[in-house]
N, C-alpha and C. Protein backbone atom coordinates (compact mmCIF):
# COMPACT_ATOMS: atom_id res chain seq x y z
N UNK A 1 0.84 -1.18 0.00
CA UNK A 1 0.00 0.00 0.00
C UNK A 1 0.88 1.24 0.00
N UNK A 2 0.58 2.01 -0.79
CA UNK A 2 1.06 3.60 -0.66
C UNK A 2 0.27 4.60 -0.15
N UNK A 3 0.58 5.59 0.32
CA UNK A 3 0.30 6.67 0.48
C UNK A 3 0.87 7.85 0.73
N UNK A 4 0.16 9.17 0.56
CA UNK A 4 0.98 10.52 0.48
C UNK A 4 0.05 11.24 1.75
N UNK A 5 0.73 12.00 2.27
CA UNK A 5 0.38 12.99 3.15
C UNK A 5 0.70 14.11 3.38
N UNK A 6 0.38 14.83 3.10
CA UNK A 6 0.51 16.47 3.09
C UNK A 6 0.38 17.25 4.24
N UNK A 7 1.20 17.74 4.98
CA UNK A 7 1.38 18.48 6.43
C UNK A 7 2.15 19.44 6.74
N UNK A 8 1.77 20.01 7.44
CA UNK A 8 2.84 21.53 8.59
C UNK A 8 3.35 20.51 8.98
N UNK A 9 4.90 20.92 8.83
CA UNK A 9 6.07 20.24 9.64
C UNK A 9 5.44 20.12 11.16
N UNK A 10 5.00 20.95 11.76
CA UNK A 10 4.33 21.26 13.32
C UNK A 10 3.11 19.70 13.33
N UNK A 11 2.96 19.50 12.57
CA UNK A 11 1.91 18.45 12.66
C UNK A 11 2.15 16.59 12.36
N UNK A 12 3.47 16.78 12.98
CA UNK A 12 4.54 15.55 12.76
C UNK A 12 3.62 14.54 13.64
N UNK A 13 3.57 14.80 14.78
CA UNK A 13 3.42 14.55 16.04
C UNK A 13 1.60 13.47 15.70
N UNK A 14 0.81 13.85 14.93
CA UNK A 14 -0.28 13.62 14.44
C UNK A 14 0.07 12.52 13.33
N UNK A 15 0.58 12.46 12.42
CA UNK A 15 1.24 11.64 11.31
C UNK A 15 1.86 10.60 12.29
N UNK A 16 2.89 10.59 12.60
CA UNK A 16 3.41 9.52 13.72
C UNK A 16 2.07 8.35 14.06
N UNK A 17 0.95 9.15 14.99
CA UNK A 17 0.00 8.19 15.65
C UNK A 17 -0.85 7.42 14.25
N UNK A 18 -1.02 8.32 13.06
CA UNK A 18 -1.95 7.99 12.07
C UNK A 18 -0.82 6.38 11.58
N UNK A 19 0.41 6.74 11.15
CA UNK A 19 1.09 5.80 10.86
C UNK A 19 0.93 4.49 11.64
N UNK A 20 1.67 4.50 12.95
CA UNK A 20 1.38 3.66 14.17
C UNK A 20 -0.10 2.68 14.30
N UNK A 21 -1.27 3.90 13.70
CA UNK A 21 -2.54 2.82 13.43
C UNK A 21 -2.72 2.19 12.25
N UNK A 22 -2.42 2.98 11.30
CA UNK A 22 -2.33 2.14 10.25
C UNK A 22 -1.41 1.07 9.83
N UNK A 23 -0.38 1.35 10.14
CA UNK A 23 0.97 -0.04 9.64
C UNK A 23 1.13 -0.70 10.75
N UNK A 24 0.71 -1.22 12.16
CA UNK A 24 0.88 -2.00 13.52
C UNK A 24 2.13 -3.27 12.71
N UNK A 25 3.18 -2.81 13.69
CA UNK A 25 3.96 -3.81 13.29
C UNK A 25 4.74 -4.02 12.21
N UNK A 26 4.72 -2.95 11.40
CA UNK A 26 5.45 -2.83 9.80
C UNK A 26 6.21 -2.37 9.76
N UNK A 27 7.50 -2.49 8.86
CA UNK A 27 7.97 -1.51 8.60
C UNK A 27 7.76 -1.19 7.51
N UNK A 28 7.84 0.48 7.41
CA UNK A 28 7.81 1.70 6.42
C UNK A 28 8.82 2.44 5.97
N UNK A 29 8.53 2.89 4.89
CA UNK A 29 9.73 3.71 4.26
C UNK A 29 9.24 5.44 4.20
N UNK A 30 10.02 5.99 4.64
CA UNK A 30 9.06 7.41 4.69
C UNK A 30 10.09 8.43 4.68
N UNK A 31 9.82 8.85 2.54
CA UNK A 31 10.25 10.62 2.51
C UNK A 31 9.89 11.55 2.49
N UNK A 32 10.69 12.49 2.63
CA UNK A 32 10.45 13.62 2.74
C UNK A 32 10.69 14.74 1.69
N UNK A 33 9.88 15.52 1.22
CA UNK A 33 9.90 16.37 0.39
C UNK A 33 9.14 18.04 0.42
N UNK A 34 10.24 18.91 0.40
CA UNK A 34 9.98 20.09 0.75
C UNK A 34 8.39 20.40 -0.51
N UNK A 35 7.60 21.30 -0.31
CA UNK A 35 6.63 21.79 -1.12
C UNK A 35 6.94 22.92 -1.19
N UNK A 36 7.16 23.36 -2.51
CA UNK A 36 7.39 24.45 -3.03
C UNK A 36 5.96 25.18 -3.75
N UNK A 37 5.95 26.50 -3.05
CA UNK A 37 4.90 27.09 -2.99
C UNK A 37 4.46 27.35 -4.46
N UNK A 38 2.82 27.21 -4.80
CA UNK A 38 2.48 27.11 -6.21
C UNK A 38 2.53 28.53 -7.30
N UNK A 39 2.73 29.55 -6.39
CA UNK A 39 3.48 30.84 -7.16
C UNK A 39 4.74 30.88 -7.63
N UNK A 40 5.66 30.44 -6.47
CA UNK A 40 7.15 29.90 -6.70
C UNK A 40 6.94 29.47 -7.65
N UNK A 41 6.68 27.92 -7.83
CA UNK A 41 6.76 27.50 -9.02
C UNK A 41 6.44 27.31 -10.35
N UNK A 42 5.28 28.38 -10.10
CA UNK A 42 5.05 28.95 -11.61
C UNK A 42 5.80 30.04 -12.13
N UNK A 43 6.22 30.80 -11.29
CA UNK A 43 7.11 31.78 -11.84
C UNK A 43 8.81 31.39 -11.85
N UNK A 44 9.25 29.96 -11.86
CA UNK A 44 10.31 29.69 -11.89
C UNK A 44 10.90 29.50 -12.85
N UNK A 45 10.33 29.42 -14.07
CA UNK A 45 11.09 29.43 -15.37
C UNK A 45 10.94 30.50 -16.00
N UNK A 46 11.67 31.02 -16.60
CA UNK A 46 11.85 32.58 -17.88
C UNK A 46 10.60 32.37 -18.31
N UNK A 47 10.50 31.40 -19.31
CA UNK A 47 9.37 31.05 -20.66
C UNK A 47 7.84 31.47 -19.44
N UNK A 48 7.73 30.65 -19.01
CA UNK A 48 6.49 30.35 -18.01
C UNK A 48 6.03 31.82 -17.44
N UNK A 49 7.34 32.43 -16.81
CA UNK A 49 7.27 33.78 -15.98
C UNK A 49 6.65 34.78 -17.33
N UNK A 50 6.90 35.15 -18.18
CA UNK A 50 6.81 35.99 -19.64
C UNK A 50 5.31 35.39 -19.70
N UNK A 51 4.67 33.88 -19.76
CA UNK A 51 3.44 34.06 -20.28
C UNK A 51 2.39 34.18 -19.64
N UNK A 52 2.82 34.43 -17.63
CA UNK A 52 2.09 34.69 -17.19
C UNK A 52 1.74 36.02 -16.97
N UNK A 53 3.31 37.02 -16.87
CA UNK A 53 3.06 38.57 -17.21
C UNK A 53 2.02 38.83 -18.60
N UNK A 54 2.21 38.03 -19.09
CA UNK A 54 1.57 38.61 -20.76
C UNK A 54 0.14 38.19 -20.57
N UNK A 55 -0.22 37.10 -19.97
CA UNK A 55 -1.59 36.76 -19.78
C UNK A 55 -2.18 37.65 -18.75
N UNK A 56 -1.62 38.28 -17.31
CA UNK A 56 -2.24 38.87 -16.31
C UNK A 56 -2.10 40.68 -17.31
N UNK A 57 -1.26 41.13 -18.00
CA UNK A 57 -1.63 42.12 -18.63
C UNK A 57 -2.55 42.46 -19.34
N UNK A 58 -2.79 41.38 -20.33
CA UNK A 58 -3.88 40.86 -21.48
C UNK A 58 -5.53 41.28 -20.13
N UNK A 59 -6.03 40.30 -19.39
CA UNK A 59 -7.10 40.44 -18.42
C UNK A 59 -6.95 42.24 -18.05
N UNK A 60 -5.92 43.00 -17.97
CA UNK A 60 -5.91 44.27 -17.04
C UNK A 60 -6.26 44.96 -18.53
N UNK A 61 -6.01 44.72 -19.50
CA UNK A 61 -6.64 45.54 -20.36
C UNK A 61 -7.91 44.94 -20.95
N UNK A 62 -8.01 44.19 -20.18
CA UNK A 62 -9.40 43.07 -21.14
C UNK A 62 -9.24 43.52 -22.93
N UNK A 63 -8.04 42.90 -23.27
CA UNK A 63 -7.55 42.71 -24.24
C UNK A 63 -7.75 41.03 -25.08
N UNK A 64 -8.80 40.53 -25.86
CA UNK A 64 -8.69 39.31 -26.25
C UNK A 64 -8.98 38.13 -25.40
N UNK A 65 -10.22 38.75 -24.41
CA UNK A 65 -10.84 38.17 -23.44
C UNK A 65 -12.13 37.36 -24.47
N UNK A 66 -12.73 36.63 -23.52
CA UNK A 66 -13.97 35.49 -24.25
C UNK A 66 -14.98 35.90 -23.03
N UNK A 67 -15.95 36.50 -23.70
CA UNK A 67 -16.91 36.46 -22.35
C UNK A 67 -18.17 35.36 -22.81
N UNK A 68 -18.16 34.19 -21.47
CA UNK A 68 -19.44 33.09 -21.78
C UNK A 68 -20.16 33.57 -20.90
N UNK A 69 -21.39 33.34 -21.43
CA UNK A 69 -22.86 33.42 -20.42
C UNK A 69 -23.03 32.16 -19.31
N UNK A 70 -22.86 32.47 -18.31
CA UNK A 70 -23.60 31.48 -17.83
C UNK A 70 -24.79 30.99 -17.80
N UNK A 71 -25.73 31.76 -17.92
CA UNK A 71 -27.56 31.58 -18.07
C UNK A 71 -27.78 30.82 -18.83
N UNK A 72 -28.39 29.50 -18.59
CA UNK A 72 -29.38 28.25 -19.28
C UNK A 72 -30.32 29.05 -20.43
């Protein structure tokens, strides 16, 4: 079985007991991986950074916008 868990470092202490009930007696393998925040990493590449300036400019001039109706 796998699984992922997503947590505040502060909330170790909680993960521990969840583990402990779920695997009784197992051993587990368990890494760790920093989360890099989802702004960070959209603005981390040149290319990516350029098409999000160009897209959030585009909306500020409502330049080549699509307006849908929602109404049935």
């Amino acid at each position: 079985m796998q699984a992922t868990y997503r947590l505040r470092i502060d909330e170790l202490d909680k993960l521990v007991v969840l583990l402990q009930n779920s695997y009784p007696n197992q051993e587990v393998e368990i890494t760790v991986q920093e989360i890099m925040d989802e702004t960070e990493y959209l603005l981390s590449s040149q290319s990516n950074r350029e098409h999000l300036e160009r897209s959030k400019a585009a909306i500020e001039s409502n330049n080549g916008l699509i307006e849908v109706s929602l109404e049935i």
